[in-house]
C-alpha atoms as a PDB file:
ATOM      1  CA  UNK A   1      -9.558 247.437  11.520  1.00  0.00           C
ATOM      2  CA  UNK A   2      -7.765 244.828   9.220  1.00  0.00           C
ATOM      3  CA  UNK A   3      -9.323 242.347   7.154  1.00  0.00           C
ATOM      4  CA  UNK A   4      -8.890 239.995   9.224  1.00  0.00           C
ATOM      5  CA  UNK A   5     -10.354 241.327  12.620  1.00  0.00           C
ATOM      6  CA  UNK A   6     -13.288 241.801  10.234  1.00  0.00           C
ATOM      7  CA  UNK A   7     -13.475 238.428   9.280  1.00  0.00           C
ATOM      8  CA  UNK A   8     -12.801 237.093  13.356  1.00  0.00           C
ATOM      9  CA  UNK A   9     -16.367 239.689  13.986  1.00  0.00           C
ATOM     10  CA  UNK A  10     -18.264 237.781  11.315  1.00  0.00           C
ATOM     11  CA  UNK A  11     -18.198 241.490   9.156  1.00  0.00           C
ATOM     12  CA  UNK A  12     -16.930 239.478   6.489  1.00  0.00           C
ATOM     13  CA  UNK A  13     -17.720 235.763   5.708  1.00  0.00           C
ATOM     14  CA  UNK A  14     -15.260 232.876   5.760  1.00  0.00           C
ATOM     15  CA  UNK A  15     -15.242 229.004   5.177  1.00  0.00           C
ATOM     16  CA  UNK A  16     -14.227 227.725   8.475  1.00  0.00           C
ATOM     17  CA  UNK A  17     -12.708 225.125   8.674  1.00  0.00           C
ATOM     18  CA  UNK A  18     -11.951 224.884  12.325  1.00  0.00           C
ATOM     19  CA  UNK A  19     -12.060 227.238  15.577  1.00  0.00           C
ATOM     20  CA  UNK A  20     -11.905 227.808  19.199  1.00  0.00           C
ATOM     21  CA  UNK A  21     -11.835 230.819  21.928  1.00  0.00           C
ATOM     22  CA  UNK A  22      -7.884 231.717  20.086  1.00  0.00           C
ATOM     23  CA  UNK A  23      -8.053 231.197  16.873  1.00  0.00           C
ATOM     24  CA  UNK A  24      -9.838 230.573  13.534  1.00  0.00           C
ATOM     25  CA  UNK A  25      -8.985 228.435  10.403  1.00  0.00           C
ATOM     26  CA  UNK A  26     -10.402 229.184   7.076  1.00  0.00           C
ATOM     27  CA  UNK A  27     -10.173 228.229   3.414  1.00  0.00           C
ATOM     28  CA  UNK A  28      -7.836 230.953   1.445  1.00  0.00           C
ATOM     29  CA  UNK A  29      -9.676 232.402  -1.344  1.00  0.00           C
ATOM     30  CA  UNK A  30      -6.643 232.242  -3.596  1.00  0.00           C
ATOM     31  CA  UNK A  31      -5.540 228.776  -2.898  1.00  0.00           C
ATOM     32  CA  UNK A  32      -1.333 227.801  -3.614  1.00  0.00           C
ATOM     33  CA  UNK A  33      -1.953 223.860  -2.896  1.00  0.00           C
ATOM     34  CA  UNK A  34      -4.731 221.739  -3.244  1.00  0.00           C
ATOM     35  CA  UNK A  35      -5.387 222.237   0.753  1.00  0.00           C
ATOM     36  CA  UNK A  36      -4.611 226.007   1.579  1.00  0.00           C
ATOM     37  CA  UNK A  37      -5.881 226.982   4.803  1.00  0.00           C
ATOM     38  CA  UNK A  38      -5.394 230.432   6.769  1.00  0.00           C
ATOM     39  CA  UNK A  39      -5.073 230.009  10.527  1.00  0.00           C
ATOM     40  CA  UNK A  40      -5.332 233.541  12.400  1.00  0.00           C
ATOM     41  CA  UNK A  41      -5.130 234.778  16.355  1.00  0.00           C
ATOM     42  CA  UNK A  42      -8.685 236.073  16.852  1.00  0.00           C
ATOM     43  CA  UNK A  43      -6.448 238.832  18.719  1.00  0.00           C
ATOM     44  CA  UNK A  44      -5.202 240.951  16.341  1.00  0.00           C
ATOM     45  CA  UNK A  45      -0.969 240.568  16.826  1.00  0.00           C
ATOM     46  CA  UNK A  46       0.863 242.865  13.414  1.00  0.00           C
ATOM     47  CA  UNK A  47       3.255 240.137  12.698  1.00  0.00           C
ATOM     48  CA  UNK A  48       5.301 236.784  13.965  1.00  0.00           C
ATOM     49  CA  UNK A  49       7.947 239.487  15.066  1.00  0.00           C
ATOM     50  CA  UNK A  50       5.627 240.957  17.538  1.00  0.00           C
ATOM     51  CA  UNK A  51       3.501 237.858  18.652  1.00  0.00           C
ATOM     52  CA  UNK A  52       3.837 236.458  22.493  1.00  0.00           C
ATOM     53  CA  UNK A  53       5.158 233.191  22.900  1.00  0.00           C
ATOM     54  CA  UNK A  54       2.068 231.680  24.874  1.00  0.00           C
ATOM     55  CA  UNK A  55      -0.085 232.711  22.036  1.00  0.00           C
ATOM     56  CA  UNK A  56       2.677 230.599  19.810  1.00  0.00           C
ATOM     57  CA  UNK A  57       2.272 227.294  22.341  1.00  0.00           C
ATOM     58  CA  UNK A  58      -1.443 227.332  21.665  1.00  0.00           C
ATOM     59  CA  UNK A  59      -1.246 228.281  17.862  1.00  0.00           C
ATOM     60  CA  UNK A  60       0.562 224.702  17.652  1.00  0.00           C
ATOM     61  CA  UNK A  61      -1.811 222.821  19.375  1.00  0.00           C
ATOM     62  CA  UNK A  62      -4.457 224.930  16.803  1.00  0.00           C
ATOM     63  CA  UNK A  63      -2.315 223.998  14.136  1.00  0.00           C
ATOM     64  CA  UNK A  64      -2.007 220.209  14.753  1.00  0.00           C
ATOM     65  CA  UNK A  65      -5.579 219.938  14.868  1.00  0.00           C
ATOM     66  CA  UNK A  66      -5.977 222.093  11.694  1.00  0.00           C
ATOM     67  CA  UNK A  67      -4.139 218.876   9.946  1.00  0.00           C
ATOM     68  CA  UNK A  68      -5.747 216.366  11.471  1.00  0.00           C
ATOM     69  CA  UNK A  69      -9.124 217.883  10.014  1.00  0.00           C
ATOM     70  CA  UNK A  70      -7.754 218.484   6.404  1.00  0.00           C
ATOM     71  CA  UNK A  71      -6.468 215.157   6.248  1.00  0.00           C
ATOM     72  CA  UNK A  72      -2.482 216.395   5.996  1.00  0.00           C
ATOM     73  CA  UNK A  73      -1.348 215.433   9.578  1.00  0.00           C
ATOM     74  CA  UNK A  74      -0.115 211.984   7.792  1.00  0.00           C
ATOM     75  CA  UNK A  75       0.494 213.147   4.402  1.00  0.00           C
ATOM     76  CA  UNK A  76       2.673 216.287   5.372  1.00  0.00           C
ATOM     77  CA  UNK A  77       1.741 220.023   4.746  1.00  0.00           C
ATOM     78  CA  UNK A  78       3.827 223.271   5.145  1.00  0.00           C
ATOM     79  CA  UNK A  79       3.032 226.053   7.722  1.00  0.00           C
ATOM     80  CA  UNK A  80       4.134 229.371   6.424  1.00  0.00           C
ATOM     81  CA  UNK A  81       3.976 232.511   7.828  1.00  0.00           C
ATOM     82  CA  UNK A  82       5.799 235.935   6.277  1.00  0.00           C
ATOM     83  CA  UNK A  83       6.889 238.605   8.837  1.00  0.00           C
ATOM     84  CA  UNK A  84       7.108 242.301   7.315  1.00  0.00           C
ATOM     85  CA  UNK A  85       6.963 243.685   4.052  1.00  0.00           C
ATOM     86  CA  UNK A  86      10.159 242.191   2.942  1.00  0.00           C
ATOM     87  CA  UNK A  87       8.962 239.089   4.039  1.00  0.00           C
ATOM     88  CA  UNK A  88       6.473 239.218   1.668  1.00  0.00           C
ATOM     89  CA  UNK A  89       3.437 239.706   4.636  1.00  0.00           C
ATOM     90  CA  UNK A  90       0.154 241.362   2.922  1.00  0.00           C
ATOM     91  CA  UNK A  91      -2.153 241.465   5.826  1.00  0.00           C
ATOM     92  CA  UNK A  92      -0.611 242.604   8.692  1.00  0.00           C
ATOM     93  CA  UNK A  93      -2.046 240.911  11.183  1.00  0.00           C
ATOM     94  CA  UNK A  94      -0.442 237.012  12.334  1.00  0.00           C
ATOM     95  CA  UNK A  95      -1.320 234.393   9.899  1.00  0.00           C
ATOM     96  CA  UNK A  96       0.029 231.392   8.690  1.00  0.00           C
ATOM     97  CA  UNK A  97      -0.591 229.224   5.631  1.00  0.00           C
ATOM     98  CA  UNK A  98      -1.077 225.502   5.804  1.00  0.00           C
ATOM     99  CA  UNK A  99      -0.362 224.021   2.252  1.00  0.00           C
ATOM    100  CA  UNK A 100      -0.620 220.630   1.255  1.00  0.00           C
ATOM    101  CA  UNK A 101      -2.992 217.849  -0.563  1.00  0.00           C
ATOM    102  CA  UNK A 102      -0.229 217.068  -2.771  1.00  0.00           C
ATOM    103  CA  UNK A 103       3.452 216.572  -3.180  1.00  0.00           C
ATOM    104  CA  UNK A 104       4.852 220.474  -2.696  1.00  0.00           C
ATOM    105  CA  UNK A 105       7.569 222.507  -4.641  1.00  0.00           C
ATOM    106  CA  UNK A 106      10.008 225.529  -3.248  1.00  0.00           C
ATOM    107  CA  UNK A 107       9.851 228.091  -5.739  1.00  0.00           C
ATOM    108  CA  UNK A 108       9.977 231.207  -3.630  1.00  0.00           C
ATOM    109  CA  UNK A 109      13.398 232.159  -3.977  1.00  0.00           C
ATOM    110  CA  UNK A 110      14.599 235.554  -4.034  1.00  0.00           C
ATOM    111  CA  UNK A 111      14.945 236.238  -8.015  1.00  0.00           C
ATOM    112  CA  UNK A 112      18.668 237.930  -7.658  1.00  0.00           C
ATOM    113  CA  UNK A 113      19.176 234.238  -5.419  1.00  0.00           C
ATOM    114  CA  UNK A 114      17.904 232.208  -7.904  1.00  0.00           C
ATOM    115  CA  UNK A 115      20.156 234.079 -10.791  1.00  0.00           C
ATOM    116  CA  UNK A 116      23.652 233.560  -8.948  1.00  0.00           C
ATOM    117  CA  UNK A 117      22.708 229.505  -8.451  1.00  0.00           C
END
């Protein structure tokens, strides 16, 4: 069972921030932004590759009312998610990042990208 199926049983505490039957938002314990929230499937889906596209619908609806809590929704935030190892996903199991409380910069380019620029 991933870490995150552990944390949708309650095997391993979060800091919610907001939830329903679907899904589950919590505070990332190595925040990027000021505002860095995790928003899951409680069903366990591997990746964004793999994930049905009703679950999707409903993860936006999720999503919107994610930054409407945080206070973003006005402001602006990013919604991230990384699909396989090469796209950089640690936990395989469907997540996105919501980043914001602050002005954000793009420094995740690929590092031979970023040397022929």
């Amino acid at each position: 069972m991933c870490i995150f199926c552990k944390i949708v049983i309650g095997e391993i505490p979060n800091n919610t921030v907001h939830e329903n039957d679907n899904f589950l938002a919590f505070h990332d314990l190595y925040p990027k932004a000021p505002i860095h929230i995790l928003i899951i499937p409680k069903e366990h889906v591997d990746c964004f590759q793999n994930v049905p596209s009703g679950t999707m619908a409903k993860l936006t609806t999720f999503a919107q009312e994610v930054a409407t809590k945080v206070g973003v929704d006005k402001s602006g935030y990013r919604l991230i998610t990384n699909n396989g190892d090469d796209g950089g996903q640690e936990v395989h199991h469907l997540h996105f990042h919501m980043l914001g409380g602050g002005k954000l910069k793009w420094g995740h380019l690929h590092d031979e990208t970023r040397k022929s620029l």
